[in-house]
C-alpha atoms as a PDB file:
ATOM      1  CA  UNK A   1      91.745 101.378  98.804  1.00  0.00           C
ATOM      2  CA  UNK A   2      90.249 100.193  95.347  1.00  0.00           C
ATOM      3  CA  UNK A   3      92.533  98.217  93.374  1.00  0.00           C
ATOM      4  CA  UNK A   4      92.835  99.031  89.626  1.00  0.00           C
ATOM      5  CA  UNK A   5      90.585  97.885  87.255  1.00  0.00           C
ATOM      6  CA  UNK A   6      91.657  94.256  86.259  1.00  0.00           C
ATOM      7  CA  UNK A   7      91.976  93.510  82.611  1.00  0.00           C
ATOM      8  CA  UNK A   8      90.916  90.144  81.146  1.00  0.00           C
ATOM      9  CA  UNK A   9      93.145  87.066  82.032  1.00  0.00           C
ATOM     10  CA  UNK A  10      94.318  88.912  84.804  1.00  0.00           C
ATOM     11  CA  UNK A  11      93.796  88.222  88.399  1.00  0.00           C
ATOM     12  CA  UNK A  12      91.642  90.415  90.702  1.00  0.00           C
ATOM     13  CA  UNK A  13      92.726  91.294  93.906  1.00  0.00           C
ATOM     14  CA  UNK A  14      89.736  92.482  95.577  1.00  0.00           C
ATOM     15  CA  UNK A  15      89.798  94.931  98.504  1.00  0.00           C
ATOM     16  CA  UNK A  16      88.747  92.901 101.630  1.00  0.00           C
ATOM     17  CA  UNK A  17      86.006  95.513 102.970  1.00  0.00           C
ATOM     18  CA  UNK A  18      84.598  95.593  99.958  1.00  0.00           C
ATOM     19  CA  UNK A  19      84.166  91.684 100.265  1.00  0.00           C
ATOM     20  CA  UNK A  20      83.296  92.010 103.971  1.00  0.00           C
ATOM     21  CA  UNK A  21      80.626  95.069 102.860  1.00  0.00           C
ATOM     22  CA  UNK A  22      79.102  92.982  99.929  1.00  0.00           C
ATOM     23  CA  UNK A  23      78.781  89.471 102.120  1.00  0.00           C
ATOM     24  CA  UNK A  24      77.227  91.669 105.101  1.00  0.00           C
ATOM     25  CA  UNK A  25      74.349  93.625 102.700  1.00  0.00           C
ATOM     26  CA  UNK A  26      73.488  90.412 100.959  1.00  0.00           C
ATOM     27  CA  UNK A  27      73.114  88.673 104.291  1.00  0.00           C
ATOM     28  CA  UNK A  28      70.850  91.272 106.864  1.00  0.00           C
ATOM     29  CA  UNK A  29      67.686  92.284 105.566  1.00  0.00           C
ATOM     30  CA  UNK A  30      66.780  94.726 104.301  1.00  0.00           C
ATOM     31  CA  UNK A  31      69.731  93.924 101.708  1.00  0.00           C
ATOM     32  CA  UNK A  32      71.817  97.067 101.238  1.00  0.00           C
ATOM     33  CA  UNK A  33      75.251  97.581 100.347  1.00  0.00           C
ATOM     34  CA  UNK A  34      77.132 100.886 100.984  1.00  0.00           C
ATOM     35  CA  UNK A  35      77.225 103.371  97.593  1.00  0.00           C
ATOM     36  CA  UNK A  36      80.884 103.668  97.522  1.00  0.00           C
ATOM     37  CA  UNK A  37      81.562 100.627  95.870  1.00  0.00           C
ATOM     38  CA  UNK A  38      79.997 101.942  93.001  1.00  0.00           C
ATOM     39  CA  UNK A  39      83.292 104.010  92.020  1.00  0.00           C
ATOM     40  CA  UNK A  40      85.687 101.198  90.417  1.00  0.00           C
ATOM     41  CA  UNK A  41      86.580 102.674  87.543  1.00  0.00           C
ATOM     42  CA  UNK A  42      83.954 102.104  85.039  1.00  0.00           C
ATOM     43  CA  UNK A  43      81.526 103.328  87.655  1.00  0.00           C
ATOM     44  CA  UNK A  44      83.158 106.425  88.052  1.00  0.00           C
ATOM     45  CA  UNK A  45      83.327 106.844  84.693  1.00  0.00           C
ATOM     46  CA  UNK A  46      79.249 106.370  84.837  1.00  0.00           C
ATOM     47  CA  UNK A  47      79.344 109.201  87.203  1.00  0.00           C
ATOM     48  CA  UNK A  48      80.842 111.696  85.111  1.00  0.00           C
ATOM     49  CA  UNK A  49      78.554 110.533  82.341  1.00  0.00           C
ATOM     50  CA  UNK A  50      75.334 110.962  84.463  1.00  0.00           C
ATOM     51  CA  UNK A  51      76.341 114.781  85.527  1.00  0.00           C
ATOM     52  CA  UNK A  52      75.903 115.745  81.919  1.00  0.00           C
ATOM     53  CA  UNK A  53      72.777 114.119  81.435  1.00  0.00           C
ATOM     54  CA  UNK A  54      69.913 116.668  80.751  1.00  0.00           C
ATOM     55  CA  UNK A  55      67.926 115.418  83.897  1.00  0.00           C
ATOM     56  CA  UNK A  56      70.738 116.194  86.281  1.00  0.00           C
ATOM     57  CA  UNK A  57      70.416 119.684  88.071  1.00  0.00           C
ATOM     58  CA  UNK A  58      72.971 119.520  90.835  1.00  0.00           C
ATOM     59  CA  UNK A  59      75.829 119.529  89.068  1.00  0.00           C
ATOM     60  CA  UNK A  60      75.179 122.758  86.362  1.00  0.00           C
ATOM     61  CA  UNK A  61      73.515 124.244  89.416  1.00  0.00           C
ATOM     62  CA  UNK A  62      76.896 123.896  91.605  1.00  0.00           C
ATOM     63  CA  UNK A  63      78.736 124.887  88.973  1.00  0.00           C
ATOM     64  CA  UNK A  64      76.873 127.948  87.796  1.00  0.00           C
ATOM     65  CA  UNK A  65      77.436 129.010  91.569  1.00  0.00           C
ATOM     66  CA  UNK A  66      81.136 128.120  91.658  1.00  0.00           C
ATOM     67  CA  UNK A  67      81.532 130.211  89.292  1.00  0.00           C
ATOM     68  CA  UNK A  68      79.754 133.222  90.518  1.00  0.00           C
ATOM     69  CA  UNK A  69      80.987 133.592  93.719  1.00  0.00           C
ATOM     70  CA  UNK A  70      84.449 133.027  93.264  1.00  0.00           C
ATOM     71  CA  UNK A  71      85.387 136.719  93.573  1.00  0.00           C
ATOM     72  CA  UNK A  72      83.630 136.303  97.449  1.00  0.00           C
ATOM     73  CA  UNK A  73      85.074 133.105  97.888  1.00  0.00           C
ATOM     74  CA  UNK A  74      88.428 134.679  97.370  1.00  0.00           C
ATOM     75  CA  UNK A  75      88.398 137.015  99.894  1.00  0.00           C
ATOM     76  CA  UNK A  76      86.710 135.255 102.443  1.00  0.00           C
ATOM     77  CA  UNK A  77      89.261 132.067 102.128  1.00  0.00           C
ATOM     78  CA  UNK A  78      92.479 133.997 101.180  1.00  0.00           C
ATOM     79  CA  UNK A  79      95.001 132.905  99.213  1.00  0.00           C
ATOM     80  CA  UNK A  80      97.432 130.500  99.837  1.00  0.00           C
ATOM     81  CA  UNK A  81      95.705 127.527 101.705  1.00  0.00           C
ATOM     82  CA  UNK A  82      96.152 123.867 100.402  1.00  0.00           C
ATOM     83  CA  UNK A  83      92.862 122.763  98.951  1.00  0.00           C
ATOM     84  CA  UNK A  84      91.880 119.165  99.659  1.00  0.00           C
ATOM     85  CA  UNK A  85      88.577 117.518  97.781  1.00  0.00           C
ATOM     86  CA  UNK A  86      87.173 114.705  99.354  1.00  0.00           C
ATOM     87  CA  UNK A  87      86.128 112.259  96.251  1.00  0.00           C
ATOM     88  CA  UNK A  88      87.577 114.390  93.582  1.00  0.00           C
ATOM     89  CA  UNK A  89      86.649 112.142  90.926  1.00  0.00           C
ATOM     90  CA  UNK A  90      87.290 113.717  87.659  1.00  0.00           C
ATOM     91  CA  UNK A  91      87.805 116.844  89.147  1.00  0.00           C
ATOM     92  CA  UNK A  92      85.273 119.423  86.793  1.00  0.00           C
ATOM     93  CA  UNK A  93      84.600 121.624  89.153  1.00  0.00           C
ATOM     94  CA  UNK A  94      88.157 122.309  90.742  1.00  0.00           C
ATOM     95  CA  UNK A  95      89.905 124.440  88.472  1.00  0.00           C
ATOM     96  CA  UNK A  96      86.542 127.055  89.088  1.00  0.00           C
ATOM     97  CA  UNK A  97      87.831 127.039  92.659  1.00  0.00           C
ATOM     98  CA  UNK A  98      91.591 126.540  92.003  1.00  0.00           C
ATOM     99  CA  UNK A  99      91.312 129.458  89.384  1.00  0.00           C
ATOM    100  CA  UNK A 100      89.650 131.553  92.280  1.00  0.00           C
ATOM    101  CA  UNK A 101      91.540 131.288  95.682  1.00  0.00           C
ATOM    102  CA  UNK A 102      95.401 130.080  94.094  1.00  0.00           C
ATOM    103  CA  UNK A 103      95.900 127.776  96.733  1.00  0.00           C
ATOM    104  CA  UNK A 104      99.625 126.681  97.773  1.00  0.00           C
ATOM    105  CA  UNK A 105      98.854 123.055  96.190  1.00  0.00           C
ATOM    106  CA  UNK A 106      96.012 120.885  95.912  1.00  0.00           C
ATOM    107  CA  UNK A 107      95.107 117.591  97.448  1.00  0.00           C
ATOM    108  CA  UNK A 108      92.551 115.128  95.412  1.00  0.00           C
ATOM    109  CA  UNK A 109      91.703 112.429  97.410  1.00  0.00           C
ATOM    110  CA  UNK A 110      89.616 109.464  96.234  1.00  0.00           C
ATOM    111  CA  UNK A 111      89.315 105.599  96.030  1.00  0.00           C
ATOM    112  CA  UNK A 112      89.137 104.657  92.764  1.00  0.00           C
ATOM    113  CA  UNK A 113      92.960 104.989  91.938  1.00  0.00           C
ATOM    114  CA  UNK A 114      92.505 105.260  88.123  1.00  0.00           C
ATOM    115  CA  UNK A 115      90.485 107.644  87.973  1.00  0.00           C
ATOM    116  CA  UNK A 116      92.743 109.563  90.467  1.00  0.00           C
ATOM    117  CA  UNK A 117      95.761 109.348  88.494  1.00  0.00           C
ATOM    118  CA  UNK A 118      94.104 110.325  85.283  1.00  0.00           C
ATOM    119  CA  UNK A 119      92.180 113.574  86.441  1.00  0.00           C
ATOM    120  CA  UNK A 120      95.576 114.921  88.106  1.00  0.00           C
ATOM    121  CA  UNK A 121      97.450 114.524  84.950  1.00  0.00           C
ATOM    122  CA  UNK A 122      94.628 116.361  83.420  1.00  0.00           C
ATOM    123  CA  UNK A 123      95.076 119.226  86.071  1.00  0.00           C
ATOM    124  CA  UNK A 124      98.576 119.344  86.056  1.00  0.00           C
ATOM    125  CA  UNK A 125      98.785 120.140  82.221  1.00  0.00           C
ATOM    126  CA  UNK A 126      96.318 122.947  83.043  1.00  0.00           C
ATOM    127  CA  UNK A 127      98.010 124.469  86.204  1.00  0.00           C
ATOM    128  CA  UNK A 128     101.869 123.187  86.105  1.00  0.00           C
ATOM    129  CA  UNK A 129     102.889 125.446  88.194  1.00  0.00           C
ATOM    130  CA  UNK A 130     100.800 124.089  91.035  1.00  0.00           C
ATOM    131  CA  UNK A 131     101.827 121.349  93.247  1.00  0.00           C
ATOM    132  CA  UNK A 132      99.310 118.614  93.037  1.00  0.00           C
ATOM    133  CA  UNK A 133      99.927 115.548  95.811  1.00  0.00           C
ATOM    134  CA  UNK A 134      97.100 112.697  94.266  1.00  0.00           C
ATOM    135  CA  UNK A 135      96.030 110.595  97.361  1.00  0.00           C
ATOM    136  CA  UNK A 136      94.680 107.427  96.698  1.00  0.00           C
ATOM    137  CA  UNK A 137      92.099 106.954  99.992  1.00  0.00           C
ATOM    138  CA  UNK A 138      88.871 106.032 102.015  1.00  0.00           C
ATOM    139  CA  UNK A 139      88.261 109.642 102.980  1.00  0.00           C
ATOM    140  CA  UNK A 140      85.773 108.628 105.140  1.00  0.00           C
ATOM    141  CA  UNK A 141      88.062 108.477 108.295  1.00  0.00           C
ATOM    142  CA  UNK A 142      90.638 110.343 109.365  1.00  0.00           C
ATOM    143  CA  UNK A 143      93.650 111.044 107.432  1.00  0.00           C
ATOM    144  CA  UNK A 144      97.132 111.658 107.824  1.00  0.00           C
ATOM    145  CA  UNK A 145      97.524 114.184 104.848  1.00  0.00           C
ATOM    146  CA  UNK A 146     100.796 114.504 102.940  1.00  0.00           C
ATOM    147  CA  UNK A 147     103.945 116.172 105.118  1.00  0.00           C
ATOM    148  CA  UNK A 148     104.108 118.651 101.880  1.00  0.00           C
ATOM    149  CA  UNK A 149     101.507 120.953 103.362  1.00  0.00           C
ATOM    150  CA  UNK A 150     101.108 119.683 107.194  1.00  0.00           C
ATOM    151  CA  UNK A 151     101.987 123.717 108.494  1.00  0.00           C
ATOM    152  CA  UNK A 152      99.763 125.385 105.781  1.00  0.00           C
ATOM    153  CA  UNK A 153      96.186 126.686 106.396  1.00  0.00           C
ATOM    154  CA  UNK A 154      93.679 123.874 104.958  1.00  0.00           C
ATOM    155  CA  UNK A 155      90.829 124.377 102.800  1.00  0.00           C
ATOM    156  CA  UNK A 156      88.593 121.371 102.369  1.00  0.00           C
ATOM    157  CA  UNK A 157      86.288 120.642  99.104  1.00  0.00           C
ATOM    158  CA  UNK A 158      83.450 118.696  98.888  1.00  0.00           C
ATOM    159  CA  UNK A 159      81.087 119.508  96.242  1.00  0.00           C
ATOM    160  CA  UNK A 160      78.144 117.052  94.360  1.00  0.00           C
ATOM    161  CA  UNK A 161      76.296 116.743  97.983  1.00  0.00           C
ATOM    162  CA  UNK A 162      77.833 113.669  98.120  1.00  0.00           C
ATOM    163  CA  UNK A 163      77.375 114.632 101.677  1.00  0.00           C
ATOM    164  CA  UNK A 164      73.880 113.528 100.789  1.00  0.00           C
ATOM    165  CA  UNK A 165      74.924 109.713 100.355  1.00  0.00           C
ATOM    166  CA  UNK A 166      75.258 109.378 104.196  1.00  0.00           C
ATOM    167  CA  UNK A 167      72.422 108.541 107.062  1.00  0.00           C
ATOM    168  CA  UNK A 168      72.700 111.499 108.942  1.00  0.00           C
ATOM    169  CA  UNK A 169      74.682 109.575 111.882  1.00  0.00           C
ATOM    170  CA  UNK A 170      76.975 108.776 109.280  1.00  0.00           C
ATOM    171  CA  UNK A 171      77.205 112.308 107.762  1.00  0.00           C
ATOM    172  CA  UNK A 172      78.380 113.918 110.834  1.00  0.00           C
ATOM    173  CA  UNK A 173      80.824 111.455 111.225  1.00  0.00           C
ATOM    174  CA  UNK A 174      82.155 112.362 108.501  1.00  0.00           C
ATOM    175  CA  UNK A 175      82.446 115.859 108.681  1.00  0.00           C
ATOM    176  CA  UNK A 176      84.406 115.237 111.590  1.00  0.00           C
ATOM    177  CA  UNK A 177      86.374 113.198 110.182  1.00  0.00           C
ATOM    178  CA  UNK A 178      87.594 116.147 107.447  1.00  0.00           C
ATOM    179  CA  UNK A 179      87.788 118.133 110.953  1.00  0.00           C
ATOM    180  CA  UNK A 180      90.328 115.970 112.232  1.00  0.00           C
ATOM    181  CA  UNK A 181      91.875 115.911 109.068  1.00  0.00           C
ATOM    182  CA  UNK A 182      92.157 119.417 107.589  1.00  0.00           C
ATOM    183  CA  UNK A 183      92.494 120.736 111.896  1.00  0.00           C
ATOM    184  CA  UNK A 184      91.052 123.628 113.251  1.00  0.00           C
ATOM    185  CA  UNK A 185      90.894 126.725 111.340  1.00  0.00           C
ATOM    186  CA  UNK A 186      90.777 125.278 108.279  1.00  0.00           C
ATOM    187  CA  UNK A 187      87.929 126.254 105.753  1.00  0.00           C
ATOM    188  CA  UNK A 188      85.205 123.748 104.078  1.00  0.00           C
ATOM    189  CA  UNK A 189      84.006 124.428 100.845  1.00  0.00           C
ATOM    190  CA  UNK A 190      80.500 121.629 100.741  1.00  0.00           C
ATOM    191  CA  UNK A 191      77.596 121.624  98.135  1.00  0.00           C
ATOM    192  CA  UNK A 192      73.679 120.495  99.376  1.00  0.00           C
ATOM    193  CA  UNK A 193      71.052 119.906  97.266  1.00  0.00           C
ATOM    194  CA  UNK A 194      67.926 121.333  98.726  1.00  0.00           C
ATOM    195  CA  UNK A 195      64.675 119.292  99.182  1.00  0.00           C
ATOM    196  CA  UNK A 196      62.051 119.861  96.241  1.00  0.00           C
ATOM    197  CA  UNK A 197      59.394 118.371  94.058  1.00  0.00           C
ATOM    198  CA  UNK A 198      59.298 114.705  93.890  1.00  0.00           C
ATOM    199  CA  UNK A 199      58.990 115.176  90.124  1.00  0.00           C
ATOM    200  CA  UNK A 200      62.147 117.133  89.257  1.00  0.00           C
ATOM    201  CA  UNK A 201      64.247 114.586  92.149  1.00  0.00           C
ATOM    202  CA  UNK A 202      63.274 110.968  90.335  1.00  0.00           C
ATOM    203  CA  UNK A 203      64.305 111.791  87.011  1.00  0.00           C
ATOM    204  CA  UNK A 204      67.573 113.055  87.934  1.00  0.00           C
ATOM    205  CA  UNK A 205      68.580 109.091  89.434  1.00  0.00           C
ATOM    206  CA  UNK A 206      66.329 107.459  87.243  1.00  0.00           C
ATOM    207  CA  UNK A 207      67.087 109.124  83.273  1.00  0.00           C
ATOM    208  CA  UNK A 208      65.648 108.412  80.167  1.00  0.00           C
ATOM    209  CA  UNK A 209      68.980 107.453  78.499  1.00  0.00           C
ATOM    210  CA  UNK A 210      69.269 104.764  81.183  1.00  0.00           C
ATOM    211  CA  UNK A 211      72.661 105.957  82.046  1.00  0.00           C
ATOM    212  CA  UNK A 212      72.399 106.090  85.735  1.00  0.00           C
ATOM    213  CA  UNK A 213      70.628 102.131  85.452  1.00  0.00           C
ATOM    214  CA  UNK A 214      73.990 101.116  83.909  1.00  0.00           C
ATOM    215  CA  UNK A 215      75.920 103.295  87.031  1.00  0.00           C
ATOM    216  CA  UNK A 216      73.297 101.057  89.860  1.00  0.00           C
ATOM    217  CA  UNK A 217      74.052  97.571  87.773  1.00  0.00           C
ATOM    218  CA  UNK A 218      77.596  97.990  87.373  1.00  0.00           C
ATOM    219  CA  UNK A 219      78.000  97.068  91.160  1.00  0.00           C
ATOM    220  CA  UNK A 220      76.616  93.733  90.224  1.00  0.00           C
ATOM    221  CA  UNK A 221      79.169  93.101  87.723  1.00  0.00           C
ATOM    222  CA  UNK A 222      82.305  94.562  89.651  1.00  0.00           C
ATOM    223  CA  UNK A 223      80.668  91.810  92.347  1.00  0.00           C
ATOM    224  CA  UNK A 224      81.151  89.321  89.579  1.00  0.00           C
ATOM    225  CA  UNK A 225      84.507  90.555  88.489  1.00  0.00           C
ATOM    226  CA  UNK A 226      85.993  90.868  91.778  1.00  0.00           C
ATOM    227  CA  UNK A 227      84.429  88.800  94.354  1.00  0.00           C
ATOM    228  CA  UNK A 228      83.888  85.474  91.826  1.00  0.00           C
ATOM    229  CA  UNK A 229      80.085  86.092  91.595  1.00  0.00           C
ATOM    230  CA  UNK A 230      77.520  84.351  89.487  1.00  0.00           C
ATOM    231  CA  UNK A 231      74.337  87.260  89.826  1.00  0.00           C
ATOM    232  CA  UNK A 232      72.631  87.456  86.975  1.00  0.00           C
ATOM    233  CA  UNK A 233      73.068  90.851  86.148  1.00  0.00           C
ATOM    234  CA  UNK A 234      70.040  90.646  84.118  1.00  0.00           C
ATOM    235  CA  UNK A 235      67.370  89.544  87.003  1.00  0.00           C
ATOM    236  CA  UNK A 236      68.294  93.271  88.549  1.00  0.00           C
ATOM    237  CA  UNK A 237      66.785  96.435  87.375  1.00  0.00           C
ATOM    238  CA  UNK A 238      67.314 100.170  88.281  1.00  0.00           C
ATOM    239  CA  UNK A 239      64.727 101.638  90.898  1.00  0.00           C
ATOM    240  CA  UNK A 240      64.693 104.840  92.003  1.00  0.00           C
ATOM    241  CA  UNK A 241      61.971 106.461  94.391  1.00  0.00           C
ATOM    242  CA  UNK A 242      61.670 109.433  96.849  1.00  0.00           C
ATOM    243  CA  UNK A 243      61.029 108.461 100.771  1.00  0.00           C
ATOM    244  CA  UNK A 244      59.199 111.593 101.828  1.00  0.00           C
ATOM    245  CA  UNK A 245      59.613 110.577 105.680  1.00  0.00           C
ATOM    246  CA  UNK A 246      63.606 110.666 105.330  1.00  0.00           C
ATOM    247  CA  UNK A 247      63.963 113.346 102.739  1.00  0.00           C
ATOM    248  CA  UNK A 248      65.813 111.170 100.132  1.00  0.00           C
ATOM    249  CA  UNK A 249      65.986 109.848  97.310  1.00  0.00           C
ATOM    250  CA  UNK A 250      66.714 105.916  96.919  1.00  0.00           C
ATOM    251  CA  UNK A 251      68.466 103.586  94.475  1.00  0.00           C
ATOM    252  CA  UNK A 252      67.647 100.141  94.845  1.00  0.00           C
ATOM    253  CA  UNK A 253      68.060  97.144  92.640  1.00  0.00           C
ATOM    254  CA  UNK A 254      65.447  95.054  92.097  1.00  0.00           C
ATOM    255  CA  UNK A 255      64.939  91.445  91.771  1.00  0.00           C
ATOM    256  CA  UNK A 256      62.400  90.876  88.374  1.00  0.00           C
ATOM    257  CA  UNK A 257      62.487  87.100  88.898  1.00  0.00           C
ATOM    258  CA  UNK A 258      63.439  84.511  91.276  1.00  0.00           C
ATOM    259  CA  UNK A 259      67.265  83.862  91.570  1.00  0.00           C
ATOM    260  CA  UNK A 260      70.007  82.080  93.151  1.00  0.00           C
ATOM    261  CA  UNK A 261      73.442  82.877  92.910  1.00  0.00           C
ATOM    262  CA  UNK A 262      76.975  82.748  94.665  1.00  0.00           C
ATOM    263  CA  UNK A 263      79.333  85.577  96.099  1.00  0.00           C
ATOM    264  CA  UNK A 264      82.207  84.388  97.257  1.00  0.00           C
ATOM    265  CA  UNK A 265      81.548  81.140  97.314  1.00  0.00           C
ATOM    266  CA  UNK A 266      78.535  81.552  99.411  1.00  0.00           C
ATOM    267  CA  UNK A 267      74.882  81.048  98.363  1.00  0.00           C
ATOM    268  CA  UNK A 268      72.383  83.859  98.411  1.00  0.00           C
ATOM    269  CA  UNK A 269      68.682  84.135  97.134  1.00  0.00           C
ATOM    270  CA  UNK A 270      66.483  86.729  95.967  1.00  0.00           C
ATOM    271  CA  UNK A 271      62.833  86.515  95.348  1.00  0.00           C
ATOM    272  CA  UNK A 272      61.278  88.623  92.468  1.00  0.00           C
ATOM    273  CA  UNK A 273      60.085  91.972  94.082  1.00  0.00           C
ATOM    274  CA  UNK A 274      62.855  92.207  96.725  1.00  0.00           C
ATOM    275  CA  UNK A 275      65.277  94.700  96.384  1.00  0.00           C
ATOM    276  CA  UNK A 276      68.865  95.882  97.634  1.00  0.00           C
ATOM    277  CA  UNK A 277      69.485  99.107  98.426  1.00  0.00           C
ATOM    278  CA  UNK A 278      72.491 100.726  97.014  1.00  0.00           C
ATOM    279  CA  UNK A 279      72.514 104.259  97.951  1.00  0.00           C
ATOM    280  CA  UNK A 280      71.165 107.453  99.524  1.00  0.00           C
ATOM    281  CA  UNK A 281      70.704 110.708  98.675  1.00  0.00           C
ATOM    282  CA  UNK A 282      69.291 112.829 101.237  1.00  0.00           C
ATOM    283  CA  UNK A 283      68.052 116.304 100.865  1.00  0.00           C
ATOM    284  CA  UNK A 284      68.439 119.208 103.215  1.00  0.00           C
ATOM    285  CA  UNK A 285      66.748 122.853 103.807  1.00  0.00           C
ATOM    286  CA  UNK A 286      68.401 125.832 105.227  1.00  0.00           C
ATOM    287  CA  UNK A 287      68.388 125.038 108.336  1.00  0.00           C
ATOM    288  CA  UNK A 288      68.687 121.421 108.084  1.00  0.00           C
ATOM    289  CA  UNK A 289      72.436 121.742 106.590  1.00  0.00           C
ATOM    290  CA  UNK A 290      73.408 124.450 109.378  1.00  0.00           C
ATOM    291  CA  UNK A 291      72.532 121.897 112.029  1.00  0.00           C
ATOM    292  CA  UNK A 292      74.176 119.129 110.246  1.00  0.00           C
ATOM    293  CA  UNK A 293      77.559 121.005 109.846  1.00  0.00           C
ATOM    294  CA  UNK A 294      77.347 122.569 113.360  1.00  0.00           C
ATOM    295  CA  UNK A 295      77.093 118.589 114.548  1.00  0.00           C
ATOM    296  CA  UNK A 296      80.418 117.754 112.304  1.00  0.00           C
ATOM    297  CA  UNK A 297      82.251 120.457 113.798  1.00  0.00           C
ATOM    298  CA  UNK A 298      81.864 123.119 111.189  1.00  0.00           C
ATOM    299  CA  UNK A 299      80.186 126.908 111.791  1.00  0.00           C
ATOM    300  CA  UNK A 300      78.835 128.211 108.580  1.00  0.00           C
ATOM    301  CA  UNK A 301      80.258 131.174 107.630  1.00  0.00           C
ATOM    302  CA  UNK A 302      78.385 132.388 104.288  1.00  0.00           C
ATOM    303  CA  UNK A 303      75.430 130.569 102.123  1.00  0.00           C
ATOM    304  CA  UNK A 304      74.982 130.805  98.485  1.00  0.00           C
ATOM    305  CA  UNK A 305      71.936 129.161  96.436  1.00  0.00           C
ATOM    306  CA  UNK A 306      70.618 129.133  92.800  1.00  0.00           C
ATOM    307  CA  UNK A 307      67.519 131.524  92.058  1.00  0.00           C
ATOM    308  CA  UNK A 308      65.436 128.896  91.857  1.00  0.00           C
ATOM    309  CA  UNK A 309      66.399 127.637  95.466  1.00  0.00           C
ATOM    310  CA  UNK A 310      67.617 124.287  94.233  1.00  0.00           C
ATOM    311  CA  UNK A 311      71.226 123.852  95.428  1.00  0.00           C
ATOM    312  CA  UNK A 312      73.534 125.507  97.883  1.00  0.00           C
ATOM    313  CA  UNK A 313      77.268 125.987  98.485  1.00  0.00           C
ATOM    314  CA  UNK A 314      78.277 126.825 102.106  1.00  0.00           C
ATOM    315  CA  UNK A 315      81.419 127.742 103.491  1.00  0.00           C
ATOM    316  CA  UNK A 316      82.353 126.938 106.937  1.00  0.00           C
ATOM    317  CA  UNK A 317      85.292 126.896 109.446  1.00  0.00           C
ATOM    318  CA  UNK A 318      86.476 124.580 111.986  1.00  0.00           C
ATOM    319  CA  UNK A 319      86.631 127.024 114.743  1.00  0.00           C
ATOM    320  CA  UNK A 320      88.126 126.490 118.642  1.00  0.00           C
ATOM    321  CA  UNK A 321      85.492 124.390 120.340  1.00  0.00           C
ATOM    322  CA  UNK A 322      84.475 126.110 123.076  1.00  0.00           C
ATOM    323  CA  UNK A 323      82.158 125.047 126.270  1.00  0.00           C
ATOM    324  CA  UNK A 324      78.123 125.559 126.594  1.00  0.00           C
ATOM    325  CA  UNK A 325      76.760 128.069 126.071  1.00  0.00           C
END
């Protein structure tokens, strides 16, 4: 779990995979270190910023499409399931969904604790008569959810195609990892972004306003905050290009002059030019995200997109595994 942002004076307790994460992707080369350090909570609060930036489709789009299927939604999931989001961050799409299937409670999980805490007050005032069990958590591997709702049926949420963030190895993994998690015959609620023109992709990581920049370089200074580094933040800037071959986009810092600094008390260099990769966000067509779920453990019940093709929400079931064929 993330600790708490630290306040000046104070002392920072850093979360010892983060260290072990950061000390790793500054060592092996290619330099890369995993995106979900990015969410302390000043990057999280980046996040939100960058979904209401002009260049940023995915998250109007998935909204726009919450909010027209709900009726469907509704009476494909039923009422009365438990809803659990996977990264709920501030939580602005939920109440679309909460307001459409009137679950039996609702689980947020996420890492940054902060940020957890502050969106479920948020939701509480708006639904208080829902039961709302805030789970501070790497949702990445399986969990043991709260006792509360252990015999109810299970509706998973993951919207943003943070699914996206993930290698595909690493994707599937997690979608099994909700399968273990939610159990079979629960329900999965997941948002894609679909692959499209280079030109529309870039600017939505890399905007005018420079907010998602500040988002990429404020993983240098939580480093430096929590970890005792010396990078000059300012020998970094924000790249973001799309790798055709893999169907993604890429964030990357890049060095713009030689420097040396220390992590940790341990020396690393960077030459001017070189880069470390921060995070991921692949792409998928139709058919791409049906595999991809049917590899997790999840059949896909019912596919909506935009009319302009850009983003889908699927819903899909962990059914009874059964043997070939």
């Amino acid at each position: 779990m993330l600790k708490p942002e630290i306040e000046d004076g104070q002392t920072s307790l850093a979360d010892p995979q983060f260290r072990a994460d950061v000390l790793a992707g500054l060592t092996r080369r290619p330099r890369a270190i995993p995106a979900r350090w990015f969410y302390d909570h000043r990057g999280s609060q980046l996040f939100e910023a960058i979904t209401d930036l002009p260049e940023y489709y995915p998250t109007r789009t998935e909204t726009q499409l919450l909010r027209e299927i709900g009726p469907e939604l509704r009476e494909l999931v039923g009422e009365g399931r438990a809803m659990v989001e996977f990264g709920s961050g501030s939580s602005t799409k939920t109440p679309i969904l909460l307001d459409s299937i009137m679950p039996s409670a609702y689980v947020p999980i996420d890492i940054s604790g902060d940020f957890l805490r502050e969106s479920s007050r948020t939701l509480a005032e708006r639904f208080p008569d829902l039961l709302i069990l805030p789970f501070e958590a790497d949702f990445t591997r399986p969990l043991t959810l709260p006792r509360t709702i252990e015999k109810a049926p299970k509706l998973g949420f993951f919207p943003g195609s943070t699914i996206g963030n993930l290698i595909p190895l690493a994707a599937i993994d997690l979608l099994r990892a909700m399968r273990a998690s939610l159990e079979e015959g629960a329900m999965l609620v997941i948002g894609m972004d679909r692959i499209k023109d280079a030109q529309v992709l870039v600017p939505a990581y890399d905007d005018a306003q420079g907010v998602t920049a500040a988002f990429n370089l404020n993983l240098l200074e939580r480093i430096n905050r929590e970890l005792d580094g010396t990078i000059p933040v300012d020998a970094f800037a924000h790249k973001a290009i799309w790798n055709d071959d893999r169907a993604r986009i890429e964030m990357h810092l890049a060095a713009t002059r030689d420097t040396a600094f220390e992590v940790d008390g341990r020396p690393f260099e960077i030459a001017a030019g070189e880069t470390i990769h921060t995070e991921n966000s692949h792409k998928y067509g139709p058919r791409d995200a049906r595999i991809l779920l049917r590899a997790g453990g999840w059949t896909p019940i019912r596919e909506w997109t935009d009319a302009d093709g850009k983003f889908a929400v699927i819903l899909a079931e962990a059914q009874a595994e059964r043997p070939a064929p």
